[in-house]
N, C-alpha and C. Protein backbone atom coordinates (compact mmCIF):
# COMPACT_ATOMS: atom_id res chain seq x y z
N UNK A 1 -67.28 48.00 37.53
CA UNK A 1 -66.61 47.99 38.81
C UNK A 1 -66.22 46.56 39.16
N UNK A 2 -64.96 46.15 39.93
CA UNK A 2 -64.51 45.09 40.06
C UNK A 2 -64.98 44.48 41.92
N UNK A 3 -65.52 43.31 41.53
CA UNK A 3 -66.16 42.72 42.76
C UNK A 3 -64.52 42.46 43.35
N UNK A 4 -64.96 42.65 44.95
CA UNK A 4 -63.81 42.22 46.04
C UNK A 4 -63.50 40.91 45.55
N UNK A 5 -62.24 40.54 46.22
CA UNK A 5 -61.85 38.96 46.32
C UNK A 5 -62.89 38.26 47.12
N UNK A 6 -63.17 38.56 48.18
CA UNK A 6 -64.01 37.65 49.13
C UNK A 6 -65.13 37.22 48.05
N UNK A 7 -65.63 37.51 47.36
CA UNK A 7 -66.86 36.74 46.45
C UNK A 7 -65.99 35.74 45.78
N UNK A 8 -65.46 36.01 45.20
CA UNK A 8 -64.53 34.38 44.88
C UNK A 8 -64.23 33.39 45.48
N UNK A 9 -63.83 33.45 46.90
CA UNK A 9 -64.06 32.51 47.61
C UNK A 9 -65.48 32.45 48.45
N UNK A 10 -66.70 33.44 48.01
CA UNK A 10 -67.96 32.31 48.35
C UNK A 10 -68.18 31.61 47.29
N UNK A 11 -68.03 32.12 46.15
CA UNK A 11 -68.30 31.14 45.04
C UNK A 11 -67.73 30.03 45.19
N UNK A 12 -66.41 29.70 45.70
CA UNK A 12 -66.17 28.73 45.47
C UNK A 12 -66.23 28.07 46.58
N UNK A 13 -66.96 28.67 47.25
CA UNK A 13 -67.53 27.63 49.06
C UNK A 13 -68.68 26.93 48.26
N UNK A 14 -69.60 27.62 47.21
CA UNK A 14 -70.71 27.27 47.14
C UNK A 14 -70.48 26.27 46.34
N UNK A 15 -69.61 26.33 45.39
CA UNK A 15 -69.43 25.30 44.15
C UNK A 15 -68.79 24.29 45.08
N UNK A 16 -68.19 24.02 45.86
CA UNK A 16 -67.84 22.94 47.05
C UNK A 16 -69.29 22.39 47.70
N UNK A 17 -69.68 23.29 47.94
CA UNK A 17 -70.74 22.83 48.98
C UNK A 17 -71.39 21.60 47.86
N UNK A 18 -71.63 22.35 46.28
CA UNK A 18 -72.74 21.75 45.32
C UNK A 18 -71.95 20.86 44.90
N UNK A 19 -70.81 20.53 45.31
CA UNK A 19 -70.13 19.19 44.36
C UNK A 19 -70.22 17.86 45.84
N UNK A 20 -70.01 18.64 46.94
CA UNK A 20 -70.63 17.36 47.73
C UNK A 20 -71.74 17.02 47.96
N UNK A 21 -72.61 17.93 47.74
CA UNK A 21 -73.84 17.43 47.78
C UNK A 21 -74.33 16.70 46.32
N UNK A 22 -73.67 16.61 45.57
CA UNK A 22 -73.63 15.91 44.52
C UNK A 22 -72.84 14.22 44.40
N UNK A 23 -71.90 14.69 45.26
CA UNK A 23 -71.47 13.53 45.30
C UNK A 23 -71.75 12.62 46.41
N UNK A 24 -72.58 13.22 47.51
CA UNK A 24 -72.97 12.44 48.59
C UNK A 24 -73.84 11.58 48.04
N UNK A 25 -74.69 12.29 46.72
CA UNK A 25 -75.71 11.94 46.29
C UNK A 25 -75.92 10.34 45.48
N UNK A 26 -74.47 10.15 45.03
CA UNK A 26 -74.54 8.73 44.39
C UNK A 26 -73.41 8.18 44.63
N UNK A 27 -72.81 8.30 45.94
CA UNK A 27 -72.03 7.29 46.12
C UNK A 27 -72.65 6.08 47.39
N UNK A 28 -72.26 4.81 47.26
CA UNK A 28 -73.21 3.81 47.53
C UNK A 28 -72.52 4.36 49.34
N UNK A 29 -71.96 4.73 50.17
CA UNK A 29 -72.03 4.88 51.41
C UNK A 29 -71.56 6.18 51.55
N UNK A 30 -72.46 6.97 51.78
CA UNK A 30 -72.19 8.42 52.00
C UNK A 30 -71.69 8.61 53.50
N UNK A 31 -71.19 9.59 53.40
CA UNK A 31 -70.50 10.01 54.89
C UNK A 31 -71.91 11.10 55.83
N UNK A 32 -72.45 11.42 54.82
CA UNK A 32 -73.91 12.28 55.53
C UNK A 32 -75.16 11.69 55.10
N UNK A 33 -75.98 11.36 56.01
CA UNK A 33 -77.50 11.12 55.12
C UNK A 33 -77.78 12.45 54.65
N UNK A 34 -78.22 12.68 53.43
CA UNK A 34 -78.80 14.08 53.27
C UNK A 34 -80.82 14.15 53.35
N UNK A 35 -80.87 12.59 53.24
CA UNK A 35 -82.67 12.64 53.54
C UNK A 35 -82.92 13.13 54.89
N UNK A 36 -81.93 13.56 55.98
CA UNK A 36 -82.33 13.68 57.09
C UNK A 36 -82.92 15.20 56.93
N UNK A 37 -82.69 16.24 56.10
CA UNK A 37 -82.49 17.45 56.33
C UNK A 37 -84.13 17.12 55.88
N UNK A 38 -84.75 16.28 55.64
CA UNK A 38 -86.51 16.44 55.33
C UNK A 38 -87.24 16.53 56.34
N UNK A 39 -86.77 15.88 57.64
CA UNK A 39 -87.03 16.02 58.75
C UNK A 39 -87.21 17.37 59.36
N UNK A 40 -88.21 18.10 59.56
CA UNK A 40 -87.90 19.61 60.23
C UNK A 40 -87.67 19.76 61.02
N UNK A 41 -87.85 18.89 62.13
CA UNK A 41 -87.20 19.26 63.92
C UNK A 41 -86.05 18.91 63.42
N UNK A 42 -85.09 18.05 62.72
CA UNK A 42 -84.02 18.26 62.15
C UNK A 42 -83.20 19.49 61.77
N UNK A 43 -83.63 19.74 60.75
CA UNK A 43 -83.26 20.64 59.66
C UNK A 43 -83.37 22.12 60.53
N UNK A 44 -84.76 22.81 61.47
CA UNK A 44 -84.55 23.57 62.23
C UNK A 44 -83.58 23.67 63.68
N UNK A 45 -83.40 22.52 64.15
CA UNK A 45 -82.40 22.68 65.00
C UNK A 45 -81.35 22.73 64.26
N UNK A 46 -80.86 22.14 63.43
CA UNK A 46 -79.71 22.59 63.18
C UNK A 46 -79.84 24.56 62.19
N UNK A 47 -80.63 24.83 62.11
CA UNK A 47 -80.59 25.59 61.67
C UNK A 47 -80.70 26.82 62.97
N UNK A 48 -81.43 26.37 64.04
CA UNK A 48 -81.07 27.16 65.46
C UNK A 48 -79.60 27.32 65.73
N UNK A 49 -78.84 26.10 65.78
CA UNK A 49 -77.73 26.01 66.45
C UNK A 49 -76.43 26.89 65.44
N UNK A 50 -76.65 26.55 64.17
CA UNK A 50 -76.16 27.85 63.25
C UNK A 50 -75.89 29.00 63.40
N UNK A 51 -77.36 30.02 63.90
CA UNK A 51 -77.25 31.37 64.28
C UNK A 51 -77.18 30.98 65.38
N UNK A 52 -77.57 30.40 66.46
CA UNK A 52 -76.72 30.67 67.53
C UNK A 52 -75.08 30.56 67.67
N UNK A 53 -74.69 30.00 67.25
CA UNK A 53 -73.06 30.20 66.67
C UNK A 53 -72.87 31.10 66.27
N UNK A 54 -72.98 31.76 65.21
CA UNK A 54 -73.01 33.12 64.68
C UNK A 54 -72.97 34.35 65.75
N UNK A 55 -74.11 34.11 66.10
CA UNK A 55 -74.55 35.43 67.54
C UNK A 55 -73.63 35.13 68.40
N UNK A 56 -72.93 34.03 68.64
CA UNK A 56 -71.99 34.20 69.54
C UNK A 56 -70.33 34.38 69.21
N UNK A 57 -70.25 34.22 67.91
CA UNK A 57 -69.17 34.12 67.27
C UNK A 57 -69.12 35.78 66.79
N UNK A 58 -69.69 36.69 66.32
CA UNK A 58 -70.30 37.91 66.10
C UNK A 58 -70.09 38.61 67.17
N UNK A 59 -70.81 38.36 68.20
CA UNK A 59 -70.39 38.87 69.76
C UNK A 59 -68.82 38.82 70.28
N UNK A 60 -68.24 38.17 70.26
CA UNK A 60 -66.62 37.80 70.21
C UNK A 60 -66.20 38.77 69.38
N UNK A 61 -66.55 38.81 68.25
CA UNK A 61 -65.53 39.25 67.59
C UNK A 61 -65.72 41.18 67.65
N UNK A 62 -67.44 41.33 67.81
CA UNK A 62 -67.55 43.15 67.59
C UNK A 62 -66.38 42.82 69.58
N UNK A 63 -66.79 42.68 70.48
CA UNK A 63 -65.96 42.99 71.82
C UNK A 63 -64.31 43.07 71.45
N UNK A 64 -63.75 41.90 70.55
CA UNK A 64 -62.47 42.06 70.54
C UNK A 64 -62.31 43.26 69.81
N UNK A 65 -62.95 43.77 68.76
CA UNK A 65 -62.94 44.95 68.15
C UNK A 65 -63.03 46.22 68.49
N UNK A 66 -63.48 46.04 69.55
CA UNK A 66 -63.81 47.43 70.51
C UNK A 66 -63.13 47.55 71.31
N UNK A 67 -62.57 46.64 72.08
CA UNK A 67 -61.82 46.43 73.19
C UNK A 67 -60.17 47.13 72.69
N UNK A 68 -60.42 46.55 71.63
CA UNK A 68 -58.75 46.68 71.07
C UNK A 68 -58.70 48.18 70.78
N UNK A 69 -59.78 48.58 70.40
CA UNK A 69 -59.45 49.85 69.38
C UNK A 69 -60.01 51.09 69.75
N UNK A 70 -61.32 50.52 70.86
CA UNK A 70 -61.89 51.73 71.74
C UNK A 70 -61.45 51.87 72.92
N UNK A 71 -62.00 51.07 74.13
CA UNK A 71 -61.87 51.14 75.42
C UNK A 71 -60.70 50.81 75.76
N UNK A 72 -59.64 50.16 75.33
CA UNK A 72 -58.34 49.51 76.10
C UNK A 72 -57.77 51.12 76.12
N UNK A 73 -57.30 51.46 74.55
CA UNK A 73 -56.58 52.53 74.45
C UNK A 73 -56.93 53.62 75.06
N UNK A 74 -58.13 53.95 75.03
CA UNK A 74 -59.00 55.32 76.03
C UNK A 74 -58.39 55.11 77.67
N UNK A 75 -58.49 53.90 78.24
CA UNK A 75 -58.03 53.64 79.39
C UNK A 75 -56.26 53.27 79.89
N UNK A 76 -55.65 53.37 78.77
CA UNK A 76 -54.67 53.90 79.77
C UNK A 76 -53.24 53.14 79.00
N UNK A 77 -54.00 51.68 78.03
CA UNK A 77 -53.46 51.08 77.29
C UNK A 77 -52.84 51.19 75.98
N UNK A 78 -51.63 50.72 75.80
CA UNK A 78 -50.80 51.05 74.70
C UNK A 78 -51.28 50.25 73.19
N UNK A 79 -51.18 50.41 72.40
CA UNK A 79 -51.75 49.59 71.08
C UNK A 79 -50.91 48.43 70.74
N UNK A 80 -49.60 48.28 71.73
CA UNK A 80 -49.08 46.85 71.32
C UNK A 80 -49.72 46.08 72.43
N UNK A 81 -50.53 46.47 73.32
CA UNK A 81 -50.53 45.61 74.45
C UNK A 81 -52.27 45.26 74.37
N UNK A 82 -53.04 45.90 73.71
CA UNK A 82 -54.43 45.87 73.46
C UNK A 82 -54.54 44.52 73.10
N UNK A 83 -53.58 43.48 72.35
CA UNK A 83 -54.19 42.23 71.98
C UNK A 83 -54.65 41.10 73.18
N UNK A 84 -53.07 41.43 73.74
CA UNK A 84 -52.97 40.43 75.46
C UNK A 84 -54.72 40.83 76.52
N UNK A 85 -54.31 42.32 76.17
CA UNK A 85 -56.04 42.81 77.56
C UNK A 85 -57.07 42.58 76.91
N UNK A 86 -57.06 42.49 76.06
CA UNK A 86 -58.37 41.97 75.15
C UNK A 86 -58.85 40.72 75.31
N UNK A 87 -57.36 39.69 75.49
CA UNK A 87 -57.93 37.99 75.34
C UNK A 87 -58.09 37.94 76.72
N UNK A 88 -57.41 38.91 77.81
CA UNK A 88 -57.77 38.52 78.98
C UNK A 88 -58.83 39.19 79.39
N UNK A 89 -59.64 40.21 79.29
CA UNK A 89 -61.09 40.70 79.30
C UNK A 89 -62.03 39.44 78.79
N UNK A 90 -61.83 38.77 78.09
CA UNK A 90 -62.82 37.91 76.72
C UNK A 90 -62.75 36.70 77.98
N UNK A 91 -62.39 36.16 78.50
CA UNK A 91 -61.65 35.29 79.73
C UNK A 91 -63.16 34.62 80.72
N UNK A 92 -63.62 36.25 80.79
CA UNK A 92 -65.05 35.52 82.00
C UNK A 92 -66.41 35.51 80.52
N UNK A 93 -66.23 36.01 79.81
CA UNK A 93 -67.51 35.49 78.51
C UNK A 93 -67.07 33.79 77.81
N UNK A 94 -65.47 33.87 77.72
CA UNK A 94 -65.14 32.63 78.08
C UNK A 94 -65.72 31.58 79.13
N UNK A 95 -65.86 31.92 80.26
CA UNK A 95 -66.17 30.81 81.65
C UNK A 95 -67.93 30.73 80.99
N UNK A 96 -68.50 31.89 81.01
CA UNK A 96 -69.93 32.31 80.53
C UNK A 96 -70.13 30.74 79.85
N UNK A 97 -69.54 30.57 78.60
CA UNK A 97 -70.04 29.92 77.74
C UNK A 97 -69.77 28.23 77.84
N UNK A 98 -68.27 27.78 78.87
CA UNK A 98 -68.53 27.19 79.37
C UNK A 98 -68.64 26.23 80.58
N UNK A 99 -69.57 27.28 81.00
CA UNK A 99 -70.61 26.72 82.26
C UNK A 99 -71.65 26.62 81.42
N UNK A 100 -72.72 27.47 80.71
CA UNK A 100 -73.63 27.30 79.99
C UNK A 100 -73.62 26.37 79.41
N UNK A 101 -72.90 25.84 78.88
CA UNK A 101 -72.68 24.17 77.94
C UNK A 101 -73.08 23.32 78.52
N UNK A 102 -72.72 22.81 79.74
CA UNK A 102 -73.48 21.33 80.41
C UNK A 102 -74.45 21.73 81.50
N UNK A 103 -74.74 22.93 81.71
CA UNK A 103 -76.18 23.51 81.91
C UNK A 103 -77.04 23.40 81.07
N UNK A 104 -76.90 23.72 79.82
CA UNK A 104 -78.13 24.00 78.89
C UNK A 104 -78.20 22.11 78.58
N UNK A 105 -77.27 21.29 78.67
CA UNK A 105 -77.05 20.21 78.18
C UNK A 105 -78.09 19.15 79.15
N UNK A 106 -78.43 19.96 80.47
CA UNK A 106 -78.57 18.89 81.23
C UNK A 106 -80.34 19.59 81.12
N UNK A 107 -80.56 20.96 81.02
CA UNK A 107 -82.00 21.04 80.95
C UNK A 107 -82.66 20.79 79.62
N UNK A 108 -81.76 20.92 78.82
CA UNK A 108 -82.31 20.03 77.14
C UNK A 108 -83.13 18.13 77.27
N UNK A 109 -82.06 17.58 78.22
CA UNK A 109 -82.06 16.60 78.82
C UNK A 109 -83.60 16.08 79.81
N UNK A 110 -84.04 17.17 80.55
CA UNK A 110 -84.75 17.55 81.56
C UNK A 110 -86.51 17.74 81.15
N UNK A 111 -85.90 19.09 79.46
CA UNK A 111 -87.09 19.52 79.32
C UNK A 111 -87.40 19.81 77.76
N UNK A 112 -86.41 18.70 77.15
CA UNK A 112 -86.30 18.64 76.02
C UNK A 112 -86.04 19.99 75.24
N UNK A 113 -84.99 19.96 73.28
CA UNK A 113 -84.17 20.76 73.20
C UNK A 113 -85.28 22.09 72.32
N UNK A 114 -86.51 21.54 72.29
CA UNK A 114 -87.23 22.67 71.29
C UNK A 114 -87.43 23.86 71.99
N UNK A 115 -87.70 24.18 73.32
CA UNK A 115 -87.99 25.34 73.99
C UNK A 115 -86.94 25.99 73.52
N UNK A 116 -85.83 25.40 74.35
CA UNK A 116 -84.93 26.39 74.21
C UNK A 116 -83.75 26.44 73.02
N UNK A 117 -83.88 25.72 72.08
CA UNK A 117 -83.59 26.01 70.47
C UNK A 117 -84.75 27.23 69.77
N UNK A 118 -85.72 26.89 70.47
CA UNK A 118 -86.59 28.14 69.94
C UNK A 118 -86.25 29.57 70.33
N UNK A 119 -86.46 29.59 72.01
CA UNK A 119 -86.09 30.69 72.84
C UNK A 119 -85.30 31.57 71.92
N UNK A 120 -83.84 30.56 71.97
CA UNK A 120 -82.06 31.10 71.28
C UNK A 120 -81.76 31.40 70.15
């Protein structure tokens, strides 16, 4: 059986990923430290802030999916016009996220970022 296209281009995300991390590796001024990722409050926050991207990027996308293809059309909406009510529904999860930005920015600030990198 023949694998999809999309595996070809992870393969070749990954063979990217392994040629810079190869080459970060011996060139005399790298553009990334990579000793930082030894650090674990490091390496786990960024590894928080990852899936939290995801979960919110995931969330976006199942709503535009539903919006478009379940609820717009059930309610009253035509299928050329589902794209426009969709980005304008998405509008206040829009405001949601940022107001939350220099909120969460200022209690990270307040009460430092591990609680709530953990919490999220």
């Amino acid at each position: 059986m023949d694998e999809p296209r999309g595996a070809d281009r992870h393969r070749g995300g990954i063979a990217t990923l392994g040629v810079f991390v190869w080459v970060e590796r011996r060139v005399p001024a790298p553009m990334f430290q990579l000793p930082l990722f030894r650090i674990r409050a490091f390496t786990m926050g960024n590894l928080a802030g990852l899936l939290g991207a995801l979960g919110r990027g995931g969330l976006q996308f199942m709503l535009i999916i539903w919006l478009q293809g379940i609820w717009l059309p059930q309610h009253g909406y035509s299928f050329t016009n589902t794209p426009l009510w969709a980005g304008i529904y998405m509008i206040p999860l829009t405001v949601g996220f940022l107001i939350a930005g220099p909120v969460s920015g200022y209690l990270t600030d307040r009460y430092g970022a591990r609680p709530f990198a953990t919490a999220g």
